[in-house]
Structure formats: structure tokens, C-alpha cells
PDB file of N, CA and C in Angstrom:
ATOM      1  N   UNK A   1       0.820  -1.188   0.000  1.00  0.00           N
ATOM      2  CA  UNK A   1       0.000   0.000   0.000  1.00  0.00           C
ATOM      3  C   UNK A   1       0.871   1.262   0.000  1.00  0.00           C
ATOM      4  N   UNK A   2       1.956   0.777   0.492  1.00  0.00           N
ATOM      5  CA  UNK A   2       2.969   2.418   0.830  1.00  0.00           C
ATOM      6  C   UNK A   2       3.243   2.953  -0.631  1.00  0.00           C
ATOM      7  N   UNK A   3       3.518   1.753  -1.724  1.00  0.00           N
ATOM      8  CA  UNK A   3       4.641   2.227  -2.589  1.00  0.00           C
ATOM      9  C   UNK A   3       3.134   2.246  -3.419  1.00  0.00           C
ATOM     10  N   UNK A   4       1.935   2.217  -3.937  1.00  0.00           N
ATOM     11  CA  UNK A   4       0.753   2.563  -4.318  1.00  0.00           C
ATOM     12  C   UNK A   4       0.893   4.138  -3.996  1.00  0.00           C
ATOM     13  N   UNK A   5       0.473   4.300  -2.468  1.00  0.00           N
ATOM     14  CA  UNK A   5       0.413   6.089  -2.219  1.00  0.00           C
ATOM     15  C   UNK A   5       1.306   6.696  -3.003  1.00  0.00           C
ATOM     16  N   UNK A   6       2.743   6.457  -2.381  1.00  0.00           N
ATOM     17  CA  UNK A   6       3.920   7.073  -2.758  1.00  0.00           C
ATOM     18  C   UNK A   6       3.801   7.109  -4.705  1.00  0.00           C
ATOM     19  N   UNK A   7       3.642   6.098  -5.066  1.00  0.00           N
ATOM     20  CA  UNK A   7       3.370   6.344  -6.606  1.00  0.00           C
ATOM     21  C   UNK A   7       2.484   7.579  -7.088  1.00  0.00           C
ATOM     22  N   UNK A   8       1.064   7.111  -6.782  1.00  0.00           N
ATOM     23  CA  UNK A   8       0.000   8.270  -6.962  1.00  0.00           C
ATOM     24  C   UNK A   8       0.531   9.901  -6.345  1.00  0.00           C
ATOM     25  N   UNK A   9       1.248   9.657  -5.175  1.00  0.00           N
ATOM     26  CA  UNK A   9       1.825  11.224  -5.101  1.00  0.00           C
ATOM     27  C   UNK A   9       2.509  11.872  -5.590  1.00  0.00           C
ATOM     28  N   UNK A  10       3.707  11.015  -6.187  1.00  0.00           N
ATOM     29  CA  UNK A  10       4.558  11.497  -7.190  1.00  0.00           C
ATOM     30  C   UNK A  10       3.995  11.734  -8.347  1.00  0.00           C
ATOM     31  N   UNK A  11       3.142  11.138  -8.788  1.00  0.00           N
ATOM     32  CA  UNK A  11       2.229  11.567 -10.021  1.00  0.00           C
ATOM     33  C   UNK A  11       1.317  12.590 -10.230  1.00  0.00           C
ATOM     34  N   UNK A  12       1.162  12.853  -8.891  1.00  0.00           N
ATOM     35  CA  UNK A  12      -0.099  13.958  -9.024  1.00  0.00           C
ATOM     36  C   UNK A  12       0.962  15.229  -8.890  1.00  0.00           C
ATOM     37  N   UNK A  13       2.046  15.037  -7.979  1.00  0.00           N
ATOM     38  CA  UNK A  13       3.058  16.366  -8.264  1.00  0.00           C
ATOM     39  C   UNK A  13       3.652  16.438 -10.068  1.00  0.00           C
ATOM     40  N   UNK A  14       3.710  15.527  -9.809  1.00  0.00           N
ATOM     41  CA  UNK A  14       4.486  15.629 -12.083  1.00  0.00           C
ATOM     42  C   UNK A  14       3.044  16.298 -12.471  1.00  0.00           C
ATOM     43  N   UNK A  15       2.297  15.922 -12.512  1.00  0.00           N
ATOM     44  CA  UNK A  15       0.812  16.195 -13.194  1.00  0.00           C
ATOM     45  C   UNK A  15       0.863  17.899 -12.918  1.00  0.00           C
ATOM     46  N   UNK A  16       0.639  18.032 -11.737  1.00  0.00           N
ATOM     47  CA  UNK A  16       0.636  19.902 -11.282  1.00  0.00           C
ATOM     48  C   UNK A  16       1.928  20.589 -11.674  1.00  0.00           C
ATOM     49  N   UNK A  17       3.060  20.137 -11.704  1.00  0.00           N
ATOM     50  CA  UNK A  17       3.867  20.469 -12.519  1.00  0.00           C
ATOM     51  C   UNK A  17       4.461  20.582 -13.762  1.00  0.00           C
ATOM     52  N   UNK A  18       3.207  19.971 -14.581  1.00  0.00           N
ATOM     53  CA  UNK A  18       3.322  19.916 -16.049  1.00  0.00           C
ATOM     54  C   UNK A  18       2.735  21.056 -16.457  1.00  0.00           C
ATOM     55  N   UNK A  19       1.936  21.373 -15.698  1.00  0.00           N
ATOM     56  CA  UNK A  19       0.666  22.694 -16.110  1.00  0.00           C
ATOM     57  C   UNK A  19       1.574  23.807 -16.135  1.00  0.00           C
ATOM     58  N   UNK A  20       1.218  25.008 -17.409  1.00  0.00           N
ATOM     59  CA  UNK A  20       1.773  26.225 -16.938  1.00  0.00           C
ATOM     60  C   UNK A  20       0.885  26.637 -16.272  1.00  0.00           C
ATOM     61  N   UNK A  21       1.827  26.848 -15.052  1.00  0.00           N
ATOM     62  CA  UNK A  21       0.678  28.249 -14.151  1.00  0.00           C
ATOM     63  C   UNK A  21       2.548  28.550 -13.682  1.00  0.00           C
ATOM     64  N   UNK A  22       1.979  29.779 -12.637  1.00  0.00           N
ATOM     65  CA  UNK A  22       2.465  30.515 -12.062  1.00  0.00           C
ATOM     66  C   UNK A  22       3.259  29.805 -11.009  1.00  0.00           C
ATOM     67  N   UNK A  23       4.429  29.923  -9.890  1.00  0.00           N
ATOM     68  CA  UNK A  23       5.032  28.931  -9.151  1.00  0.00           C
ATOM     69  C   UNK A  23       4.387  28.536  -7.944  1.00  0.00           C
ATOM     70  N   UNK A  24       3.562  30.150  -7.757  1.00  0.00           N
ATOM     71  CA  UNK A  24       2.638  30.211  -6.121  1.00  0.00           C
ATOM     72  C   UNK A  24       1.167  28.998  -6.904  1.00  0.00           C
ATOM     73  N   UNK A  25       0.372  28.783  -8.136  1.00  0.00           N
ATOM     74  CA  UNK A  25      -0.013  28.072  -8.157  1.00  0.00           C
ATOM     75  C   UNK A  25       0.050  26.898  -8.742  1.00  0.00           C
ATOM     76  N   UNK A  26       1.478  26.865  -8.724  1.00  0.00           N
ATOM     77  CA  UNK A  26       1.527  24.962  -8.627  1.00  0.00           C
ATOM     78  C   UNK A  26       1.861  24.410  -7.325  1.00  0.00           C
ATOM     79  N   UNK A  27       2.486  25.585  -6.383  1.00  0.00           N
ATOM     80  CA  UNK A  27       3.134  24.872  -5.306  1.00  0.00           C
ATOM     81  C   UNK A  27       1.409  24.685  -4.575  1.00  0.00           C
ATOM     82  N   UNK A  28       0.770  25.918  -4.575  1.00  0.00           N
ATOM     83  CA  UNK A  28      -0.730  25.670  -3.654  1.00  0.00           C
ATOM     84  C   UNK A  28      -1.098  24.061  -4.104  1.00  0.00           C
ATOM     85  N   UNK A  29      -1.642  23.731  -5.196  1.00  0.00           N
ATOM     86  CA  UNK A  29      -1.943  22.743  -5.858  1.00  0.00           C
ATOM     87  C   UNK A  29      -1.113  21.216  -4.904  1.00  0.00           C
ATOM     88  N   UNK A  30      -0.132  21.063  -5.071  1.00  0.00           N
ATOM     89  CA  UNK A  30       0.837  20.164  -4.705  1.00  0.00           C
ATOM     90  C   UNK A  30       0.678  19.905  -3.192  1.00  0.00           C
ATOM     91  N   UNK A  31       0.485  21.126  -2.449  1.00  0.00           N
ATOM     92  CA  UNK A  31      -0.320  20.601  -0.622  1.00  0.00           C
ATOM     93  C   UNK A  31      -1.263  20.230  -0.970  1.00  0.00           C
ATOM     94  N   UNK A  32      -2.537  20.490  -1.638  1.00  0.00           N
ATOM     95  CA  UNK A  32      -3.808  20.274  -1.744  1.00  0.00           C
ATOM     96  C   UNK A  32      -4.117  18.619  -2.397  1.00  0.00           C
ATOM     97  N   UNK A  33      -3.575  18.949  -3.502  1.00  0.00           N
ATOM     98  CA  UNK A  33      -3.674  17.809  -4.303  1.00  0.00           C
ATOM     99  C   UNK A  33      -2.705  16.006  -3.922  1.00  0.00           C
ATOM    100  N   UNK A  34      -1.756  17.019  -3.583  1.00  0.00           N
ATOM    101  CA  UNK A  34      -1.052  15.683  -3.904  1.00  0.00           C
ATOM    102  C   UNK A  34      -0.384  15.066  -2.407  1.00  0.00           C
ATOM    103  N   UNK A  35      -0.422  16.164  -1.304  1.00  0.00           N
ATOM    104  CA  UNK A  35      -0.441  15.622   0.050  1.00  0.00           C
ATOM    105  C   UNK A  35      -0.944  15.075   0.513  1.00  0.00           C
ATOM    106  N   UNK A  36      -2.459  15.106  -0.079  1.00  0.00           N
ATOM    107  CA  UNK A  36      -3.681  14.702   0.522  1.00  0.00           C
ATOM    108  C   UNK A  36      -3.815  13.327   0.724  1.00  0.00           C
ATOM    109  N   UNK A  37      -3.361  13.177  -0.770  1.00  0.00           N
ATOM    110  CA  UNK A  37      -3.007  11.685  -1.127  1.00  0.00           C
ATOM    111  C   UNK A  37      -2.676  10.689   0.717  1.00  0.00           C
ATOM    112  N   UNK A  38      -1.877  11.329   1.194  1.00  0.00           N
ATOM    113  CA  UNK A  38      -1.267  10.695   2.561  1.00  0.00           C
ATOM    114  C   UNK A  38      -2.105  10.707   3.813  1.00  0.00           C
ATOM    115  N   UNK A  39      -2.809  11.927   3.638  1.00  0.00           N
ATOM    116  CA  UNK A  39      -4.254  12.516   4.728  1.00  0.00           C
ATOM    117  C   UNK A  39      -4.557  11.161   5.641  1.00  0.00           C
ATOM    118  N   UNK A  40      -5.293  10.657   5.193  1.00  0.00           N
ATOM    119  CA  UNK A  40      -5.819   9.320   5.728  1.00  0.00           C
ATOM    120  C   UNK A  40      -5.178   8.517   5.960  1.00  0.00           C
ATOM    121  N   UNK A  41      -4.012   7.874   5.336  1.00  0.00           N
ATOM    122  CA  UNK A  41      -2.929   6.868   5.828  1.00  0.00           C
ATOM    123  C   UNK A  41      -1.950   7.158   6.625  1.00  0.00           C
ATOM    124  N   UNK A  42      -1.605   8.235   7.068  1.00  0.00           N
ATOM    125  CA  UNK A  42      -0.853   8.623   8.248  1.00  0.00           C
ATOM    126  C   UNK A  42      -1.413   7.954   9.765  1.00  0.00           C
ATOM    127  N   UNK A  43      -2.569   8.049  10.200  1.00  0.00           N
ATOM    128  CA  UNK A  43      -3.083   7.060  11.173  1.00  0.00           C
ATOM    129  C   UNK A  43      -2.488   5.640  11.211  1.00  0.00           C
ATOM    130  N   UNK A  44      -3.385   5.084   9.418  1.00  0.00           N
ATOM    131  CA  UNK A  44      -3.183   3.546   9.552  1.00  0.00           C
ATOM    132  C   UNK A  44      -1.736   2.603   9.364  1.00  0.00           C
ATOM    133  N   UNK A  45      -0.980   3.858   8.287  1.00  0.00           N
ATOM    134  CA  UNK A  45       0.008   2.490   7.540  1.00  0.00           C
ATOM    135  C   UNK A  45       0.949   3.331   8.773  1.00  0.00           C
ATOM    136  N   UNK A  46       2.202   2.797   8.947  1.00  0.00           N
ATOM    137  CA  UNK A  46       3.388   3.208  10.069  1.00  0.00           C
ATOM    138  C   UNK A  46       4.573   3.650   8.768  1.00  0.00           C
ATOM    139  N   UNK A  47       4.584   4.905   9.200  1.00  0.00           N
ATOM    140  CA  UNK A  47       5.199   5.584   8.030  1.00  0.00           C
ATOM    141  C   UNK A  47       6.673   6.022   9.003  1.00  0.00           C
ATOM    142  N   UNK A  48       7.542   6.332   7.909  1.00  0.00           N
ATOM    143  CA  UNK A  48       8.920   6.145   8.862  1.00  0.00           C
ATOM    144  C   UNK A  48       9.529   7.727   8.135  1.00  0.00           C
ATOM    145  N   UNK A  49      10.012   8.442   9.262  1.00  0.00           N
ATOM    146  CA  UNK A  49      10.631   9.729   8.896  1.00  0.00           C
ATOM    147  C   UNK A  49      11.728   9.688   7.643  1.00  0.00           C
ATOM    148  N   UNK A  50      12.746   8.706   8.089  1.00  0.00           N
ATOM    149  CA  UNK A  50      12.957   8.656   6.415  1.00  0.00           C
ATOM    150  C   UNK A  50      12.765   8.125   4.981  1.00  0.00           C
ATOM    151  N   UNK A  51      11.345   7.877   4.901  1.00  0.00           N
ATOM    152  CA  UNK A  51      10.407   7.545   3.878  1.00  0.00           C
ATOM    153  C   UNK A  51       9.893   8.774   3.402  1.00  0.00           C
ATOM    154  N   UNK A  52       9.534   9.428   4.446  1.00  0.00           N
ATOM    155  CA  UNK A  52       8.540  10.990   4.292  1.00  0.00           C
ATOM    156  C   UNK A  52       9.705  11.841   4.050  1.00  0.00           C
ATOM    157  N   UNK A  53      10.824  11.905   4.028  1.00  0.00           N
ATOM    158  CA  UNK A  53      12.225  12.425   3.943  1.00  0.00           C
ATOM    159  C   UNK A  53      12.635  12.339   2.713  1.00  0.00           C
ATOM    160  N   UNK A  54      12.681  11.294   2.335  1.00  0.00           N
ATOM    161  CA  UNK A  54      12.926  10.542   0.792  1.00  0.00           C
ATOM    162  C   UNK A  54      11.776  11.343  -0.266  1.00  0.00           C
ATOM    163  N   UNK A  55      10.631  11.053  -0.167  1.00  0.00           N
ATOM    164  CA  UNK A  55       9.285  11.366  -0.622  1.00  0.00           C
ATOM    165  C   UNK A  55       9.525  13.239  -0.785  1.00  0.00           C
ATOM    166  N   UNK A  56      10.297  14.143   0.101  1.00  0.00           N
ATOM    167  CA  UNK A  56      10.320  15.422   0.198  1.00  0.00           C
ATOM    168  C   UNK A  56      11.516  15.891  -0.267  1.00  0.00           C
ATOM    169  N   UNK A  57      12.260  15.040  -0.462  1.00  0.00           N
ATOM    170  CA  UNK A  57      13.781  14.781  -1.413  1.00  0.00           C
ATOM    171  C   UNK A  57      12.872  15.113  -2.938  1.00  0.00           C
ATOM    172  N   UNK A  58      12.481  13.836  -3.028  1.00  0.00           N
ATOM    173  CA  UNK A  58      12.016  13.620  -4.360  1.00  0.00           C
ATOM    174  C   UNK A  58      11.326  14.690  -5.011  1.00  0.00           C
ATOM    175  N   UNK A  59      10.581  15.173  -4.242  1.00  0.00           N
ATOM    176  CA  UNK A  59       9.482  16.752  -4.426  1.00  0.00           C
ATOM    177  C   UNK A  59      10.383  17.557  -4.679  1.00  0.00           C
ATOM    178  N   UNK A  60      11.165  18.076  -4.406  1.00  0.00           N
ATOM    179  CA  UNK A  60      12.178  18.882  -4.538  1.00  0.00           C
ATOM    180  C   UNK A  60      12.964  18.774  -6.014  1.00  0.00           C
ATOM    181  N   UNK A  61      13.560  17.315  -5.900  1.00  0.00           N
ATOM    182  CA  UNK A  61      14.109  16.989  -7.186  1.00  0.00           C
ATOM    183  C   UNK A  61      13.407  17.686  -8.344  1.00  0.00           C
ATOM    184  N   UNK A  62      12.135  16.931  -7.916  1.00  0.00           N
ATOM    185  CA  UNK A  62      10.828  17.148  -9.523  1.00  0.00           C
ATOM    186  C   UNK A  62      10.995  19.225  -9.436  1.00  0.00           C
ATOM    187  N   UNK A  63      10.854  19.273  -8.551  1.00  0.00           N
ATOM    188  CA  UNK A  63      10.264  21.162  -8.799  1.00  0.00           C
ATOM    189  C   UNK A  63      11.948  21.830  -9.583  1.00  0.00           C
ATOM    190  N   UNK A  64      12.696  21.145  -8.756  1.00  0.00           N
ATOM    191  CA  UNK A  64      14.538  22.040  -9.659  1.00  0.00           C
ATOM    192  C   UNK A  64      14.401  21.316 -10.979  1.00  0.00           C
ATOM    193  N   UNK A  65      13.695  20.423 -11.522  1.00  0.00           N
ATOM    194  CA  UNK A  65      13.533  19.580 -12.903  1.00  0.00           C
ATOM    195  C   UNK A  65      12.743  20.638 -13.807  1.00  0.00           C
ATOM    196  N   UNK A  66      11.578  20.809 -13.212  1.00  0.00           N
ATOM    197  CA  UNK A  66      10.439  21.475 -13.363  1.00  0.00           C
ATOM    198  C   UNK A  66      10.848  23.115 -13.356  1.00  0.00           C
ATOM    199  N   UNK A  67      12.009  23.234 -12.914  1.00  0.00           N
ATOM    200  CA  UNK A  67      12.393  25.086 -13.303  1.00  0.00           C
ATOM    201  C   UNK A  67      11.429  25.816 -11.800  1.00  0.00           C
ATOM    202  N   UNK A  68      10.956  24.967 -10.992  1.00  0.00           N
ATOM    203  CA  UNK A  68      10.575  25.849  -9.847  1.00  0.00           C
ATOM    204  C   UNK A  68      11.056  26.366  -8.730  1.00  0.00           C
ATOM    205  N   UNK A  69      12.266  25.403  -8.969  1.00  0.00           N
ATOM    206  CA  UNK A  69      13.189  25.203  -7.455  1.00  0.00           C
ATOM    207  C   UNK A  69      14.691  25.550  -8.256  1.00  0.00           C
ATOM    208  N   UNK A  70      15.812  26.537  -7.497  1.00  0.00           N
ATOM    209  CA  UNK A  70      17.242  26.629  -7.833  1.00  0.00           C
ATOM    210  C   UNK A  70      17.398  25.210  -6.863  1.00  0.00           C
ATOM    211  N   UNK A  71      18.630  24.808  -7.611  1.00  0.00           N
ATOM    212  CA  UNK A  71      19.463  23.511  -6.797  1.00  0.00           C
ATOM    213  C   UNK A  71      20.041  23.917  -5.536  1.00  0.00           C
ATOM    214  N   UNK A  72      20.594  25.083  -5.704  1.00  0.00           N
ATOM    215  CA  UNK A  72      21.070  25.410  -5.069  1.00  0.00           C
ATOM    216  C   UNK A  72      20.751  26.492  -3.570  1.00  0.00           C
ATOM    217  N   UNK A  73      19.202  26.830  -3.920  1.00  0.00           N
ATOM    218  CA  UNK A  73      18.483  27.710  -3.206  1.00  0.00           C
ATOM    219  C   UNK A  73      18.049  26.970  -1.844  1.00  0.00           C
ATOM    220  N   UNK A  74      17.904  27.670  -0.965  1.00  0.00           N
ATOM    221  CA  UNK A  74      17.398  27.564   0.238  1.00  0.00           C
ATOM    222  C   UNK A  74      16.245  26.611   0.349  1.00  0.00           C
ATOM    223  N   UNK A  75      16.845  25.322   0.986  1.00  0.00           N
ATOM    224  CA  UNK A  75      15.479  24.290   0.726  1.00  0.00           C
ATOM    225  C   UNK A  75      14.811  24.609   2.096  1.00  0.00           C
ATOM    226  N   UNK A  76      14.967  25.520   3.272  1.00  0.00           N
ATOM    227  CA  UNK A  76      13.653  25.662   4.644  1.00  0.00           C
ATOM    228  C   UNK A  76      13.075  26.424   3.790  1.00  0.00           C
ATOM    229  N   UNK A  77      13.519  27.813   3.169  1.00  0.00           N
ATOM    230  CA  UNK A  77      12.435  28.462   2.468  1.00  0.00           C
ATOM    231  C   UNK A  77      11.466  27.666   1.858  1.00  0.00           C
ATOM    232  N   UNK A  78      11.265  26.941   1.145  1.00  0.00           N
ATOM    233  CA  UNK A  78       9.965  26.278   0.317  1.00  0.00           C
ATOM    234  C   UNK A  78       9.620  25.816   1.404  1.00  0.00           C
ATOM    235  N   UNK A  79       9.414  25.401   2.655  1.00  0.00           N
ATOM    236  CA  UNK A  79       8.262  25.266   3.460  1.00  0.00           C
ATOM    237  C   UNK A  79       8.147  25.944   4.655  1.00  0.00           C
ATOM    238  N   UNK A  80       8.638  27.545   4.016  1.00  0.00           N
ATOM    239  CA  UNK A  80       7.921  28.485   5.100  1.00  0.00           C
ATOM    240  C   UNK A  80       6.628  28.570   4.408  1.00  0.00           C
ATOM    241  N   UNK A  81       5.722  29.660   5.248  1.00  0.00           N
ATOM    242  CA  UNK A  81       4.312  29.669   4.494  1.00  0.00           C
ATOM    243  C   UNK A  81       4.512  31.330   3.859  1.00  0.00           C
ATOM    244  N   UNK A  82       3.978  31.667   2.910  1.00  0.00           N
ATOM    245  CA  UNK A  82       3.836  32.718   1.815  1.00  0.00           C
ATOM    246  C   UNK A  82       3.993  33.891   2.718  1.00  0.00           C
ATOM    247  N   UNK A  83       3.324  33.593   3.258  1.00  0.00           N
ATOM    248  CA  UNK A  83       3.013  35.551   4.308  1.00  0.00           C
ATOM    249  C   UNK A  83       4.572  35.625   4.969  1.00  0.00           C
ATOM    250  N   UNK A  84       5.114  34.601   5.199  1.00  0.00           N
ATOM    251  CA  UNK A  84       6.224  34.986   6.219  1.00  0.00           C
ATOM    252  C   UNK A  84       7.464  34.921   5.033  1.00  0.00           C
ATOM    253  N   UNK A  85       6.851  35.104   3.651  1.00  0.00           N
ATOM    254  CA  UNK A  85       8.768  35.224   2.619  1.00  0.00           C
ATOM    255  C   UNK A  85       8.768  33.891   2.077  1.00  0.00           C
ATOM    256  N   UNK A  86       7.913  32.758   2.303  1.00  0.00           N
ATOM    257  CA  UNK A  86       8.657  31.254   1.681  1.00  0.00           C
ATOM    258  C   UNK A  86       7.767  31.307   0.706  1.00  0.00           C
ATOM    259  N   UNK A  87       7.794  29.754   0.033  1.00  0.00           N
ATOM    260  CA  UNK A  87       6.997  29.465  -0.957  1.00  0.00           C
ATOM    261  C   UNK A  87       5.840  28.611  -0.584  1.00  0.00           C
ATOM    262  N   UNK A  88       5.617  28.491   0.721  1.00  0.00           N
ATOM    263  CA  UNK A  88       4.491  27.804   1.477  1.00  0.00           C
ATOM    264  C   UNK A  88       3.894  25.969   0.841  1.00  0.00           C
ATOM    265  N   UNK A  89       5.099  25.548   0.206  1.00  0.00           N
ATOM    266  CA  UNK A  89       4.995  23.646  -0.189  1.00  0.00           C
ATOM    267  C   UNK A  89       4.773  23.104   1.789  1.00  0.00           C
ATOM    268  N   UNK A  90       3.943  22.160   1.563  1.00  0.00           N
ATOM    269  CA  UNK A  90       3.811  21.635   2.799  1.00  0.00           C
ATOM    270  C   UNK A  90       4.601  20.354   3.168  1.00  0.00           C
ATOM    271  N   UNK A  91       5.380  20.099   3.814  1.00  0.00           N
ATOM    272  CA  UNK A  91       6.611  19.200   4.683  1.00  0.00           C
ATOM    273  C   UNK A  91       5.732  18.437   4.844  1.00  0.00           C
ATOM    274  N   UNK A  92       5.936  16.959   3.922  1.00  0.00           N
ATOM    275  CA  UNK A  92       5.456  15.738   4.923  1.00  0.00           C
ATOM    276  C   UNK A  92       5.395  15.611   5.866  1.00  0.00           C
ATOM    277  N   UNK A  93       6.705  15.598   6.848  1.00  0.00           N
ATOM    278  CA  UNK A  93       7.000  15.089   7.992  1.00  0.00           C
ATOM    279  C   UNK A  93       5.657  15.827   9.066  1.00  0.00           C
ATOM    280  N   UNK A  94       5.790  17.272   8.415  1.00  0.00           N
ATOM    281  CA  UNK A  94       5.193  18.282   9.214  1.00  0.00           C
ATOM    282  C   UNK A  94       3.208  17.569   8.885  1.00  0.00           C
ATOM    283  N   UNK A  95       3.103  17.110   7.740  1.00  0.00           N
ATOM    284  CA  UNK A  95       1.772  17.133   7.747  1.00  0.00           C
ATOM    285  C   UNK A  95       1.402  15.476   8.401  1.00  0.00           C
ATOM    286  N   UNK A  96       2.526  14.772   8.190  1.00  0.00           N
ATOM    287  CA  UNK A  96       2.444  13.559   9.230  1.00  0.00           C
ATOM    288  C   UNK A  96       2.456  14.161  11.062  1.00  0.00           C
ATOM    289  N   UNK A  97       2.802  14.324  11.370  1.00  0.00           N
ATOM    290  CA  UNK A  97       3.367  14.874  12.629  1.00  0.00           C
ATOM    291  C   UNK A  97       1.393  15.868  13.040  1.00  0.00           C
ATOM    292  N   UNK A  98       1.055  16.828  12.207  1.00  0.00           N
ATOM    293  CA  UNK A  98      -0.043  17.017  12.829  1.00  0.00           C
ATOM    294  C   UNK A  98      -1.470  16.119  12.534  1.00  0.00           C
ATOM    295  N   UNK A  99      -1.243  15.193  11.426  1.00  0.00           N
ATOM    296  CA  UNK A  99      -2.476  14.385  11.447  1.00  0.00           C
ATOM    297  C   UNK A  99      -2.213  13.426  12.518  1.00  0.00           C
ATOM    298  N   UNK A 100      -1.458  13.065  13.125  1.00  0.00           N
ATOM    299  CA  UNK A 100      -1.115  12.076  14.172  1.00  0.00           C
ATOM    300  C   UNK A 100      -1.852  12.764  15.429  1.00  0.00           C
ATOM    301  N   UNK A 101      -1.152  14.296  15.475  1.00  0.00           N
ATOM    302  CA  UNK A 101      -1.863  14.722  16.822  1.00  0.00           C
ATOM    303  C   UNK A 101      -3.276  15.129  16.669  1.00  0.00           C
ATOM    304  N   UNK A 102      -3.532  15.080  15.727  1.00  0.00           N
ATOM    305  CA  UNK A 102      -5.044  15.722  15.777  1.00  0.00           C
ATOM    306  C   UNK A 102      -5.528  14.083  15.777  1.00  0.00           C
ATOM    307  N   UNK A 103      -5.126  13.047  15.321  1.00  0.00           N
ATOM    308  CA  UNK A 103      -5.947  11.721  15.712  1.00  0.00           C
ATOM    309  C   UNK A 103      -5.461  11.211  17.498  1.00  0.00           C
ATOM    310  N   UNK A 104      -4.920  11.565  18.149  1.00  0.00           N
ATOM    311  CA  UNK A 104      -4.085  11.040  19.520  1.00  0.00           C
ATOM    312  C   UNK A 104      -5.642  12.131  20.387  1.00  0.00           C
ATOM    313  N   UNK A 105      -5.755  13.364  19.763  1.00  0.00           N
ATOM    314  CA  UNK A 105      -6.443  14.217  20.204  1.00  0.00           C
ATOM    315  C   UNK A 105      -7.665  13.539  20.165  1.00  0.00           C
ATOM    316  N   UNK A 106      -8.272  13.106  19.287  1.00  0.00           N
ATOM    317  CA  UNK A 106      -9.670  12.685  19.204  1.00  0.00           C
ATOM    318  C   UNK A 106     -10.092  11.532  20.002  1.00  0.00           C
ATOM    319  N   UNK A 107      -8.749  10.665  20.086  1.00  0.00           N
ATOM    320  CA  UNK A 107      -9.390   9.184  20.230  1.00  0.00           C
ATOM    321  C   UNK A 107      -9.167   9.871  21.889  1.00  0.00           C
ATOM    322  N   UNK A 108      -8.304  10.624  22.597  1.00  0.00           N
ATOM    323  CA  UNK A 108      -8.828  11.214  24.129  1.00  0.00           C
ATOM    324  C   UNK A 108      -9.845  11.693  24.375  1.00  0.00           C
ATOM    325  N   UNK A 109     -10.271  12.374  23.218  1.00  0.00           N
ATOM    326  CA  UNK A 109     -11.811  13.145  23.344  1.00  0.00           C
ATOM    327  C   UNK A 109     -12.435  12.545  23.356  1.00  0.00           C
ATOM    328  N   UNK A 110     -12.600  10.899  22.788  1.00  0.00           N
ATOM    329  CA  UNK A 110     -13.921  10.332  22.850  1.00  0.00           C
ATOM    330  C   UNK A 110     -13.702   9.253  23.715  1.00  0.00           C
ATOM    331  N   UNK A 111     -12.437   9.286  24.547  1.00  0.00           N
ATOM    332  CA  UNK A 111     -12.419   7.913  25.788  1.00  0.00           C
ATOM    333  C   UNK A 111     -12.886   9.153  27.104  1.00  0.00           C
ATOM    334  N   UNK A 112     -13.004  10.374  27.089  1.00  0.00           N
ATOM    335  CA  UNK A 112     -13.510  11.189  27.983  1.00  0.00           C
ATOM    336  C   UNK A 112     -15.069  11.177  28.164  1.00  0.00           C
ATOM    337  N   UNK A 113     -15.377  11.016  26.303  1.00  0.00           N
ATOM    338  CA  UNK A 113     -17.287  11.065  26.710  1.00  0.00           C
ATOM    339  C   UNK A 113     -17.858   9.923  26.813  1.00  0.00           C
TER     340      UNK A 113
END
């Protein structure tokens, strides 16, 4: 199932990166679209930091391929968020890390009621 997700995500980033648009909307696109992909399996499958590491390697690769990313440019910038100067791409690790707590959160909320 891992290397299924991981496929379909890499595809849906090539896909948003084939399109001409603008860089602010392919990167929006690429949290939306192609993170999402992971949304739900972060709970179930046991995902390992350097998988989601690898996977944000790879994102990177595709965007300096893709003319969105310098090789050489500041890789924290692409996942600051827009208002604060970055290019606001969303960090696996980071979107693993809060779907975990927002599920740790719920399943307390409902052993309380």
C-alpha cells in the first residue's frame, strides 16, 4: 500500500507540474492535491521519517527539474508559508506529525465522553 500512495503522489506532483501556471499556483496545488493523497494513511500504515524524507527529497528533485526550485536555493524556504517570505509547499514530515496529533487528540476526546 505504501509504494501505491507514494506512486499516486509522485504523479499527481508531475501532473501539477506539467501545467503552466504561475510557481505560487503549482506549489498551492501540490499541498492540496497531492499531500492529501497521505491525509488518511498517516493514522493507519506506520510511516517512517525517512520515507517521508525521501518522498520530500524527491518533491524537490521534480520542482529544480520542473524550473521551480534553484538547486542550489534555500530548501527551509519552500516550506515556510507565503506571508512569512517562503513558498508555502507543505513538509510531509510536518503534515504527518499534525495528522497524528489531531488523531491522539480525538481518540482522548472520545475515551472522555
Amino acid at each position: 500500500m505504501k509504494e501505491k500512495l507514494k506512486k499516486e503522489y509522485l504523479r499527481r506532483v508531475r501532473l501539477v507540474l506539467g501545467i503552466e501556471l504561475s510557481a505560487k499556483n503549482k506549489i498551492q496545488p501540490i499541498g492540496s492535491l497531492a499531500v492529501s493523497v497521505f491525509g488518511h494513511s498517516f493514522g493507519i500504515i506506520n510511516w517512517h521519517q525517512e520515507e517521508l524524507q525521501n518522498l520530500d527529497r524527491k518533491t524537490r528533485k521534480l520542482l529544480t527539474i520542473h524550473g521551480q526550485h534553484h538547486q542550489k536555493a534555500d530548501v527551509d524556504r519552500l516550506y515556510v508559508p507565503r506571508k512569512q517570505g517562503g513558498r508555502g509547499l507543505m513538509q510531509l514530515e510536518a503534515a504527518h506529525a499534525v495528522e497524528i496529533t489531531k488523531l491522539v487528540e480525538y481518540v482522548d476526546r472520545r475515551k472522555t465522553h
